[in-house]
Protein backbone atom coordinates (compact mmCIF):
# COMPACT_ATOMS: atom_id res chain seq x y z
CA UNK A 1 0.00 0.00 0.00
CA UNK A 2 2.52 2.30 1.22
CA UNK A 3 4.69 2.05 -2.35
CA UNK A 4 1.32 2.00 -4.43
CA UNK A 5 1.07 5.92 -2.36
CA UNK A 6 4.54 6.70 -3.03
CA UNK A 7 4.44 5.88 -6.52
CA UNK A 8 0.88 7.47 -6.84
CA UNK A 9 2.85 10.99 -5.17
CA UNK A 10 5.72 10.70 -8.04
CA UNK A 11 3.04 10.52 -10.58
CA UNK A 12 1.14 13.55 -9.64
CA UNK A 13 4.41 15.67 -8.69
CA UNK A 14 6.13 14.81 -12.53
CA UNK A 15 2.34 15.36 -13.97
CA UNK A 16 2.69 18.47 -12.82
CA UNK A 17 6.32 19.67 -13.78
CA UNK A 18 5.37 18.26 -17.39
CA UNK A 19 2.23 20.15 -17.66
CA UNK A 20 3.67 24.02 -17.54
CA UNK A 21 1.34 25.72 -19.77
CA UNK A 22 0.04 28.11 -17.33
CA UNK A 23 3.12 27.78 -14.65
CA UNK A 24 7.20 27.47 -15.58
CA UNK A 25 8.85 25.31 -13.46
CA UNK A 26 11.30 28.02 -11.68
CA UNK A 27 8.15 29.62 -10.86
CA UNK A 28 6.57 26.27 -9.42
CA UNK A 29 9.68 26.01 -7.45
CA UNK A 30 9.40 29.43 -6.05
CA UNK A 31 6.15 28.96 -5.16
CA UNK A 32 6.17 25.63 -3.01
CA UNK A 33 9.17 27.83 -1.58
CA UNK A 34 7.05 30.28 -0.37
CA UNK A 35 3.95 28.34 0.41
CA UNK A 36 6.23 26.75 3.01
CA UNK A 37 8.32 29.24 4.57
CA UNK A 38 4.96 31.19 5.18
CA UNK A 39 3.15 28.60 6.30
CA UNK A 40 5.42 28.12 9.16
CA UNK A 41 5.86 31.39 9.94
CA UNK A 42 1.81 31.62 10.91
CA UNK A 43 2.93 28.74 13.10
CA UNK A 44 5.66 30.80 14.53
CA UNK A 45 3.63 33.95 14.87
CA UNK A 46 0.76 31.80 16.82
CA UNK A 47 3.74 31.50 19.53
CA UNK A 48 5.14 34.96 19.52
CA UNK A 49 1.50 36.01 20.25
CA UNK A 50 1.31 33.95 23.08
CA UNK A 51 4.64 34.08 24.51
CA UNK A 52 4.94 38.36 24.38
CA UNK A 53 2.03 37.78 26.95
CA UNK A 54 4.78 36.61 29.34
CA UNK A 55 7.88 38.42 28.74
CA UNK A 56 8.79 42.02 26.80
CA UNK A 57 8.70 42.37 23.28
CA UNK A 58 12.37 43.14 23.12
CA UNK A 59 13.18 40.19 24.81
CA UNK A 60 11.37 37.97 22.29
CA UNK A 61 12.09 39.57 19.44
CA UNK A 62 16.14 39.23 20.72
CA UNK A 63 15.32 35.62 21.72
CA UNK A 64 13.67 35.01 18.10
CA UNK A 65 16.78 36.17 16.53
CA UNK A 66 19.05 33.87 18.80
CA UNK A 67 17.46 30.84 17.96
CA UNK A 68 17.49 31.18 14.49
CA UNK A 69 20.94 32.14 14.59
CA UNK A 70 22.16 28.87 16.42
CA UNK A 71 20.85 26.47 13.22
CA UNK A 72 21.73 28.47 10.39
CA UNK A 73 25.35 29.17 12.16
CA UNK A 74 25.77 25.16 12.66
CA UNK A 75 24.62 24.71 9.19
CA UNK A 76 26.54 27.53 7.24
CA UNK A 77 29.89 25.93 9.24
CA UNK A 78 29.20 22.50 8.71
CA UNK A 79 28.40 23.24 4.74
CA UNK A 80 31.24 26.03 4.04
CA UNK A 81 33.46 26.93 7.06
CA UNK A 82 33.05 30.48 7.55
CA UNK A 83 32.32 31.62 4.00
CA UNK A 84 28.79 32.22 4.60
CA UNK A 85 29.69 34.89 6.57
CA UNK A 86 31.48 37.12 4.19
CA UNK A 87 29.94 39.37 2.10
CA UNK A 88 30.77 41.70 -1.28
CA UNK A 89 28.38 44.51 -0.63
CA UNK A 90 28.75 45.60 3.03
CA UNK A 91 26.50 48.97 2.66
CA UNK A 92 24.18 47.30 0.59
CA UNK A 93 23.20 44.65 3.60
CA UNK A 94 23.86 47.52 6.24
CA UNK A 95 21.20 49.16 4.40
CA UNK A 96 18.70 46.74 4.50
CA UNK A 97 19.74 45.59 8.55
CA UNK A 98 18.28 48.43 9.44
CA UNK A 99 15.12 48.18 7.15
CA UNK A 100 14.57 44.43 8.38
CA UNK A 101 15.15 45.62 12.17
CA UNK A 102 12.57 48.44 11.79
CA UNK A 103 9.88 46.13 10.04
CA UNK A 104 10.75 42.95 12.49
CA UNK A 105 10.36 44.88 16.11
CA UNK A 106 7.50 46.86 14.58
CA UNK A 107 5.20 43.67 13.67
CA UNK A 108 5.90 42.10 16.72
CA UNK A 109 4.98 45.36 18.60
CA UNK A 110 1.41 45.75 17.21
CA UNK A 111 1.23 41.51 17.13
CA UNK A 112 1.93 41.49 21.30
CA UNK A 113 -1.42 44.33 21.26
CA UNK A 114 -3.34 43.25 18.66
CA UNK A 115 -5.34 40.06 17.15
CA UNK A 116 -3.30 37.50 14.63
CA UNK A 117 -6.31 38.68 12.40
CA UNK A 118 -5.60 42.71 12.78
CA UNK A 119 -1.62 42.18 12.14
CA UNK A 120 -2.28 39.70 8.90
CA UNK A 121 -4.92 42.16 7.48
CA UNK A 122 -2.67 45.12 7.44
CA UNK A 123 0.16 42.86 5.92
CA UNK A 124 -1.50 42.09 3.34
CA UNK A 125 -1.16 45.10 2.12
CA UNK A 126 2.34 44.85 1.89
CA UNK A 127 2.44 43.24 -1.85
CA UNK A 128 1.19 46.60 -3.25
CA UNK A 129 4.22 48.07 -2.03
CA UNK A 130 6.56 45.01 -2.70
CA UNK A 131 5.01 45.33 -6.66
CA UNK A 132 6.06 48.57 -6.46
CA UNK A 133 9.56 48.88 -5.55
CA UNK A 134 10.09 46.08 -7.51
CA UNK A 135 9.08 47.87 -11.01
CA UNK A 136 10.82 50.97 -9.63
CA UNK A 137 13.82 49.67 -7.75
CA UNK A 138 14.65 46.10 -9.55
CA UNK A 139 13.26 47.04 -12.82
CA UNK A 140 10.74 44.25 -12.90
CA UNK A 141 8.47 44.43 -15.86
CA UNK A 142 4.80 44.59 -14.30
CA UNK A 143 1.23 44.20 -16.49
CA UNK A 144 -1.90 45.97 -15.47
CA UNK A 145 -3.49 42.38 -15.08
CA UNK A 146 -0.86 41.75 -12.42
CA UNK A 147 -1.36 45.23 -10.80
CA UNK A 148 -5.49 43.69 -11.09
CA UNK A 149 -5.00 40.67 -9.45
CA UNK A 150 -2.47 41.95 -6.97
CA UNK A 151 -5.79 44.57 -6.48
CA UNK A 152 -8.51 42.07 -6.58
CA UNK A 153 -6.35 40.07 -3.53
CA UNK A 154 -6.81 43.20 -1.39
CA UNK A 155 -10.20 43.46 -2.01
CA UNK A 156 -10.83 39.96 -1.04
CA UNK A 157 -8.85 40.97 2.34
CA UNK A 158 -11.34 43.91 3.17
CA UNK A 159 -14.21 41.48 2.68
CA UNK A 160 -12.89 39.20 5.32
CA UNK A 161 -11.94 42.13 7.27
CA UNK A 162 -15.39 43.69 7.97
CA UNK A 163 -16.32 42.94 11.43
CA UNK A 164 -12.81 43.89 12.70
CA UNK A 165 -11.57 46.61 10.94
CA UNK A 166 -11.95 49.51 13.46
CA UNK A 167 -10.40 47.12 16.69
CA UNK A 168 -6.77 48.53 16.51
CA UNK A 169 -5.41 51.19 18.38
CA UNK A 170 -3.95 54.18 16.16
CA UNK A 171 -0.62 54.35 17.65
CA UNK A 172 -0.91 50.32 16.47
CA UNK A 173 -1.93 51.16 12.97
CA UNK A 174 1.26 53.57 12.32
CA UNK A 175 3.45 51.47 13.91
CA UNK A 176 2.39 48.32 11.77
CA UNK A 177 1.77 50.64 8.72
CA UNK A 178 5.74 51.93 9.31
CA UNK A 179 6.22 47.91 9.78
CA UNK A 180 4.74 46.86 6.43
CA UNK A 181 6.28 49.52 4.72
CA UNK A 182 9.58 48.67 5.64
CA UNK A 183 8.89 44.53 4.93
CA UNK A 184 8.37 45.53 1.43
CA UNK A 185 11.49 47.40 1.07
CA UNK A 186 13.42 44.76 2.93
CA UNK A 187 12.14 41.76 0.26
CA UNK A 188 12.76 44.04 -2.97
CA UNK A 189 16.09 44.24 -1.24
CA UNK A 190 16.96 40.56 -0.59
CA UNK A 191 15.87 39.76 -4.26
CA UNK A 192 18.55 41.86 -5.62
CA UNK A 193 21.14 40.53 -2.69
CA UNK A 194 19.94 36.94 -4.53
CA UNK A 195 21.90 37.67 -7.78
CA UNK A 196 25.61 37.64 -5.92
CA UNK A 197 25.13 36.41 -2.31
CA UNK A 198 24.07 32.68 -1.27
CA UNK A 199 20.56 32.19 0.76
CA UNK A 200 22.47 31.52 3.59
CA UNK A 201 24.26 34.87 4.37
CA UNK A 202 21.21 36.73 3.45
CA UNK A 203 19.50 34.67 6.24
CA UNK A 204 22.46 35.01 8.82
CA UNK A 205 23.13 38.73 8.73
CA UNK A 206 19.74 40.33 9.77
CA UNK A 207 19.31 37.37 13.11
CA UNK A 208 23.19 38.93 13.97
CA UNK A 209 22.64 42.29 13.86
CA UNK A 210 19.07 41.98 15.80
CA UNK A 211 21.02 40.53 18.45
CA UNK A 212 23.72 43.21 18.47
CA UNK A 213 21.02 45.94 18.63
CA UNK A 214 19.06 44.67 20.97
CA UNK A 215 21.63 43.05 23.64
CA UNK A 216 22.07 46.21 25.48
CA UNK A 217 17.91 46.58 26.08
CA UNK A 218 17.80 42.89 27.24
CA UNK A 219 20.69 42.27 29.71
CA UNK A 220 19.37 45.39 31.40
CA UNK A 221 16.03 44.12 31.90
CA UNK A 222 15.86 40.54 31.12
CA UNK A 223 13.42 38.25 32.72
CA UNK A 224 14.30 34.58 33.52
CA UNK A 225 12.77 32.23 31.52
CA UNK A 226 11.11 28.82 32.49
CA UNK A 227 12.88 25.63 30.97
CA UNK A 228 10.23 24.59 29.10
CA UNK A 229 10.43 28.14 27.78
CA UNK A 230 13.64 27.70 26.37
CA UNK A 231 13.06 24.11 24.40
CA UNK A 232 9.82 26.58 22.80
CA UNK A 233 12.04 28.75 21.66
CA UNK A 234 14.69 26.60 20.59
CA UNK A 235 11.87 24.55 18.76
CA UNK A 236 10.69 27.78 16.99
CA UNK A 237 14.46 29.06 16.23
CA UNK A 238 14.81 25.81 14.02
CA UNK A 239 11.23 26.26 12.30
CA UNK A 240 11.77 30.00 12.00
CA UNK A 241 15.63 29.63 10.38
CA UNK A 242 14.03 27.00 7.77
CA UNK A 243 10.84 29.59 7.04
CA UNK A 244 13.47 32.58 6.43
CA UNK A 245 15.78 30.03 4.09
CA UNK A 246 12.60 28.81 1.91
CA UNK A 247 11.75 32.57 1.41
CA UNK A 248 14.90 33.74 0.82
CA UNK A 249 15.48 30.24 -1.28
CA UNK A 250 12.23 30.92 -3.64
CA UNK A 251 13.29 34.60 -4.73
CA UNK A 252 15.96 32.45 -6.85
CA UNK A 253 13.69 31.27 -8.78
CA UNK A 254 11.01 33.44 -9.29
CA UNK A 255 10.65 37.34 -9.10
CA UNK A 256 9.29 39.52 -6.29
CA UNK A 257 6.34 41.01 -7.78
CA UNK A 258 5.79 37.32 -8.85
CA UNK A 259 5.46 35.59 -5.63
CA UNK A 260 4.03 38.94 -3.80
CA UNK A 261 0.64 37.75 -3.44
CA UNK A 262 0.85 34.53 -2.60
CA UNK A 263 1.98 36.22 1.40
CA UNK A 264 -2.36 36.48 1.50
CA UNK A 265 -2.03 32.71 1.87
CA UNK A 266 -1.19 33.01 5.25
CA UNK A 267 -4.56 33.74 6.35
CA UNK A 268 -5.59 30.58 5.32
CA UNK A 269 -2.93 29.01 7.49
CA UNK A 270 -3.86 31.51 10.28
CA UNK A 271 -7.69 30.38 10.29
CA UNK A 272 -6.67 26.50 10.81
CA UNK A 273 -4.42 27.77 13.79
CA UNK A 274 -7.26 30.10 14.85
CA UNK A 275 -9.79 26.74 14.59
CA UNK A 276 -7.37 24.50 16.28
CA UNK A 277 -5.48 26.29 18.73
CA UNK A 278 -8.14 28.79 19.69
CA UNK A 279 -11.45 27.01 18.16
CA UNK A 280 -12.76 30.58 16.50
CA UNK A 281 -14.87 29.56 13.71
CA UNK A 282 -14.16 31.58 10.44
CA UNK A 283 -17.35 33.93 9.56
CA UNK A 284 -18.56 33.35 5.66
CA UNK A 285 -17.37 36.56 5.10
CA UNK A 286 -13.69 35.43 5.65
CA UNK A 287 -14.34 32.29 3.24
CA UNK A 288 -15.43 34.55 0.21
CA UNK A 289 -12.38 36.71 0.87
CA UNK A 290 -10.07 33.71 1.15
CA UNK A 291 -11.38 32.41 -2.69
CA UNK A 292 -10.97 35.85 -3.64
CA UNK A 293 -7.76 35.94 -2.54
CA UNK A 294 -6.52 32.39 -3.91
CA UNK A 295 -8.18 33.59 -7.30
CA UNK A 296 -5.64 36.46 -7.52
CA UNK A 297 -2.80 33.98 -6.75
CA UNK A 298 -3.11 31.87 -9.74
CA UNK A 299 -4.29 35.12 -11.72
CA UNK A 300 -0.91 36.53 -11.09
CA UNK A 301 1.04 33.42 -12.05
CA UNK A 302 -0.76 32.72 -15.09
CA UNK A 303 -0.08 36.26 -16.11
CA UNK A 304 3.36 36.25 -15.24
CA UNK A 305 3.71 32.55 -17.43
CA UNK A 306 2.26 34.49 -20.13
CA UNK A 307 4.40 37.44 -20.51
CA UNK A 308 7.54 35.19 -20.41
CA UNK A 309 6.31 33.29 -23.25
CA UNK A 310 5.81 36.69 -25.30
């Protein structure tokens, strides 16, 4: 039975490498990329939320940051010494340090005061901004029907939206609006880091210099954690690493404006945490959005399968 399944799985997954009409492979690959590495940072995000409940935000956000240091480090050493490590455009990766730090400590901020829902809402509008710099800043040919789709997603994220949308705070909203702002800028930037720098020293650098940054606020206030604590947080550190490496990993093969809206995917993850961590049921309202959403996905990929052709 269990090599009938197997055999049945290598079927369906060369079935669907041959049949590229609509999709190219490098933009399959990109896409499973993402799908993943956002996928488990909902899960990660479900524990932030509960865990800034317990201990300061600068403290987790420094303890996120060590964790995912710890793996990559033992990987990058084990696979290449110390190479990793060493970069040929200093500024450019000082440049977007500070760009990551802003966006990182700010989404944590608003996601320790306000729902999973609130903070994934106003991400979502983050591929506007991501399509954006990446026609202005990268060069990245974009179509009106991707500029539609990438349009129709956000409209399918203010249907879902409805019974929440006036809950945050408006010192919340800027600071997450300042947050999302920033994400965008900090993926247009990694894509172009993609064409000389490996996945893992794009991945290492920003966990480093969040620790640096943020050292001097924690030792001067930090709070003892329980043991159990600290095998969550190693646990996460390990997911988290692996989430930032498949999103760093999927840029290579596809562009940014390409895999932009497939981040409103992570509501659909965020409902199944929602139903089984927290049992909230999701309204119909968040449903139609969620097809609406999905619908611009493949929109955007078709389109983008199209103009490569031509």
């Amino acid at each position: 039975m269990s090599s009938f399944v197997k055999s049945m799985g290598a079927s369906l997954w060369q079935n669907i490498l041959e049949k590229q009409s609509w999709i190219s492979q490098r933009t399959l690959y990109g896409t499973l990329w993402t799908l993943l590495g956002l996928m488990l940072y909902v899960f990660s995000d479900a524990f932030i939320k509960h865990i800034t409940s317990l201990y300061s935000v600068h403290q987790v956000t420094f303890l996120r940051a060590l964790v995912r240091l710890v793996p990559l480090l033992i990987y990058s050493v084990a696979r290449n010494g110390v190479s990793d490590l060493k970069t040929h455009y200093p500024g450019f990766h000082a440049v977007r340090l500070c760009v990551n730090f802003i966006s990182t400590y700010a989404v944590i901020y608003v996601m320790a005061r306000e729902s999973l829902v609130i903070v994934y809402v106003i991400y979502y509008t983050m591929p506007l901004f991501i399509v954006l710099f990446g026609k202005f800043f990268l060069k990245e040919r974009v179509s009106g029907k991707q500029w539609w789709a990438v349009l129709m997603g956000f409209m399918g994220v203010i249907v879902t939206i409805q019974p929440t949308a006036m809950t945050i705070t408006p010192l919340s909203l800027i600071v997450m609006s300042i947050g999302i702002v920033s994400a965008a800028l900090n993926k247009t930037l990694m894509r172009r880091l993609t064409e000389t720098e490996s996945s893992l020293t794009i991945a290492l650098y920003p966990n480093i210099s969040m620790i640096v940054l943020l050292a001097p606020f924690v030792l001067s206030s930090w709070q003892p954690l329980e043991w159990s604590h600290w095998g969550a947080f190693s646990l996460m550190g390990c997911i988290v690493a692996f989430a930032q490496y498949a999103i760093i990993h999927a840029l290579r093969f596809a562009p940014v404006s390409t895999l932009a809206s497939l981040d409103y995917t992570t509501f659909v993850w965020g409902m199944c945490f929602d139903i089984i961590l927290w049992g909230t049921l999701p309204k119909i309202s968040i449903i139609i959005g969620t097809l609406i959403i999905i619908w611009s996905n493949f929109l955007i990929l078709r389109v983008k399968r199209k103009s490569t052709h031509s």
